[in-house]
Protein backbone atom coordinates (compact mmCIF):
# COMPACT_ATOMS: atom_id res chain seq x y z
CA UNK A 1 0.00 0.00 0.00
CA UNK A 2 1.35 3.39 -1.11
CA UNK A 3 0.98 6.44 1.41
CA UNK A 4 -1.17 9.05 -0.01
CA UNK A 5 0.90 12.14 -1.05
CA UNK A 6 0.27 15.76 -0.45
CA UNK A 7 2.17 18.94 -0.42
CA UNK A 8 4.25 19.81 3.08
CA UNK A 9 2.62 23.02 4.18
CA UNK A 10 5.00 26.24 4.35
CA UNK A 11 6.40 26.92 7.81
CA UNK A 12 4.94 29.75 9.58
CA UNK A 13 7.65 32.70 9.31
CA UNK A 14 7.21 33.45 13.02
CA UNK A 15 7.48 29.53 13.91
CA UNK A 16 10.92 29.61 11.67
CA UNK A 17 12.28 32.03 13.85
CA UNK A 18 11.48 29.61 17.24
CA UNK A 19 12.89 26.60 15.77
CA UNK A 20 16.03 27.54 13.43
CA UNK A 21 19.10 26.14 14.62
CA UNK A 22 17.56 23.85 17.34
CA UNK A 23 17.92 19.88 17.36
CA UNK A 24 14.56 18.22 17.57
CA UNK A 25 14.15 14.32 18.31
CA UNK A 26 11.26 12.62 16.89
CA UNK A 27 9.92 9.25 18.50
CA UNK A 28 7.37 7.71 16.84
CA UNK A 29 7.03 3.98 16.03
CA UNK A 30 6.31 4.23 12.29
CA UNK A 31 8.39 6.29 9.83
CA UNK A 32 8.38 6.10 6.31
CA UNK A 33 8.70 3.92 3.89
CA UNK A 34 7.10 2.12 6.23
CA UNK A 35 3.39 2.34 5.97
CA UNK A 36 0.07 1.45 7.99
CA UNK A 37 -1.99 3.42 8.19
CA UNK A 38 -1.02 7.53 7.75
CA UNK A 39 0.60 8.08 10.82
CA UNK A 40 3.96 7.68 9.61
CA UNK A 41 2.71 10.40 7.18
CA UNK A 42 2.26 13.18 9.63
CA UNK A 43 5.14 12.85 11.12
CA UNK A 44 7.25 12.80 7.88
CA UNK A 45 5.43 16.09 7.10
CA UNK A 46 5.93 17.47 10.84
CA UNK A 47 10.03 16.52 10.02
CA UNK A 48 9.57 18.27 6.84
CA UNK A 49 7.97 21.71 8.09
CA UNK A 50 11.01 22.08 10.75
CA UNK A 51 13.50 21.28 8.53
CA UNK A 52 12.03 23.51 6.14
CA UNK A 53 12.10 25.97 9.22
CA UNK A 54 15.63 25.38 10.20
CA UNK A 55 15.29 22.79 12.86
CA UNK A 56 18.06 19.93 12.73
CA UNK A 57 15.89 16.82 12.80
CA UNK A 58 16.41 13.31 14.02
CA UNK A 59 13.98 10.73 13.74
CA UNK A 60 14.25 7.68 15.89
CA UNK A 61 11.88 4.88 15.22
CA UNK A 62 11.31 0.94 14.90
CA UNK A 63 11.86 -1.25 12.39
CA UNK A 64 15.53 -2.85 10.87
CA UNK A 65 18.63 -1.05 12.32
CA UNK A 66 19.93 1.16 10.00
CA UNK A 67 21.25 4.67 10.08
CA UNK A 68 19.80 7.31 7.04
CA UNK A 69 19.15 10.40 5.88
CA UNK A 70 15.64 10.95 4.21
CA UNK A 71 14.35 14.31 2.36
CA UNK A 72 17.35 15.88 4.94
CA UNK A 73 16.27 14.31 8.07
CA UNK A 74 18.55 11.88 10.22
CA UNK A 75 16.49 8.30 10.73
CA UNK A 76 17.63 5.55 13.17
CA UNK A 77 15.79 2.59 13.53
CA UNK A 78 15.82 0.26 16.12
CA UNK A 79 15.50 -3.61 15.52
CA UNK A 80 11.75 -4.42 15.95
CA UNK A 81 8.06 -3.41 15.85
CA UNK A 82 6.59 -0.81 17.60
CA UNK A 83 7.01 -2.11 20.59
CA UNK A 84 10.64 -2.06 20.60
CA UNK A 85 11.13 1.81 21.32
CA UNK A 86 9.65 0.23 24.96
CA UNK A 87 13.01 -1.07 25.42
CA UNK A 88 14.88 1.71 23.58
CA UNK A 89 15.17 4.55 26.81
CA UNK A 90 19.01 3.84 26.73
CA UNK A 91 19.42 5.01 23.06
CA UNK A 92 16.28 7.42 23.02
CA UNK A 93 18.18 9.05 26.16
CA UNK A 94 21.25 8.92 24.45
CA UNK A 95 19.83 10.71 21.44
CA UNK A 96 17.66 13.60 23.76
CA UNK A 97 20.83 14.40 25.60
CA UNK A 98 22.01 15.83 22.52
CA UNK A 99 18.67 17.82 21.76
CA UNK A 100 16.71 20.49 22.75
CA UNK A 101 13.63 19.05 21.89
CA UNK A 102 12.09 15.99 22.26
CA UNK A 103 9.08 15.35 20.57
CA UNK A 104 7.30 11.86 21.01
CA UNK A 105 4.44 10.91 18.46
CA UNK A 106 2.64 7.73 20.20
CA UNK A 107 2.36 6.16 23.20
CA UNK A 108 5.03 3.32 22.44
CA UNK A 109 7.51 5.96 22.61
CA UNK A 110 6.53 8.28 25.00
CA UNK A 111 7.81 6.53 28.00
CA UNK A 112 10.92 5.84 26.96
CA UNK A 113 11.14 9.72 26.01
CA UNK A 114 10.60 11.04 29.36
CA UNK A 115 13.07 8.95 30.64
């Protein structure tokens, strides 16, 4: 199943202003290519608006451990379904040390965020 497309809104100007420069983490258990069910898709265009806004963007989510860099956004995956970020608070707390913001998309990473 193919994700439906649509344009990445423009950043607000005065919402550029708050975010350029920062590093933002992104959990969330589904990123794409990976698709189930749209999800994934809001938080691809979330990543897009603050990169578009000047936010340095890392994306950590599930699926089979690899390292990339997609439409200018860092993704790390961690080996595993969603439920896998559960057991990921060493690396997710690895990863927020280095950010300013942490930004958690669904409950199976939202514990491990605060953390």
């Amino acid at each position: 199943m193919t994700p439906p497309s649509a344009p990445v809104a423009s950043p607000d100007p005065g919402a550029a202003q708050s975010v350029a420069g920062l590093s933002v983490l992104i959990t969330a258990d589904a990123y794409p290519p990976e698709f189930r069910g749209g999800g994934e898709e809001i938080v691809r265009r979330t990543t897009a608006g603050l990169r578009e806004a000047g936010a340095r963007v890392h994306v950590l989510t599930a699926g089979t451990p690899a390292e990339s860099i997609q439409e200018g956004v860092r993704v790390s995956r961690v080996r595993g379904g969603r439920y896998a970020l559960n057991a990921a608070r060493r690396r997710i707390g690895r990863y927020a040390a280095a950010a300013d913001i942490v930004h958690t998309f669904t409950y199976h990473s939202c514990l491990p965020s605060l953390l």
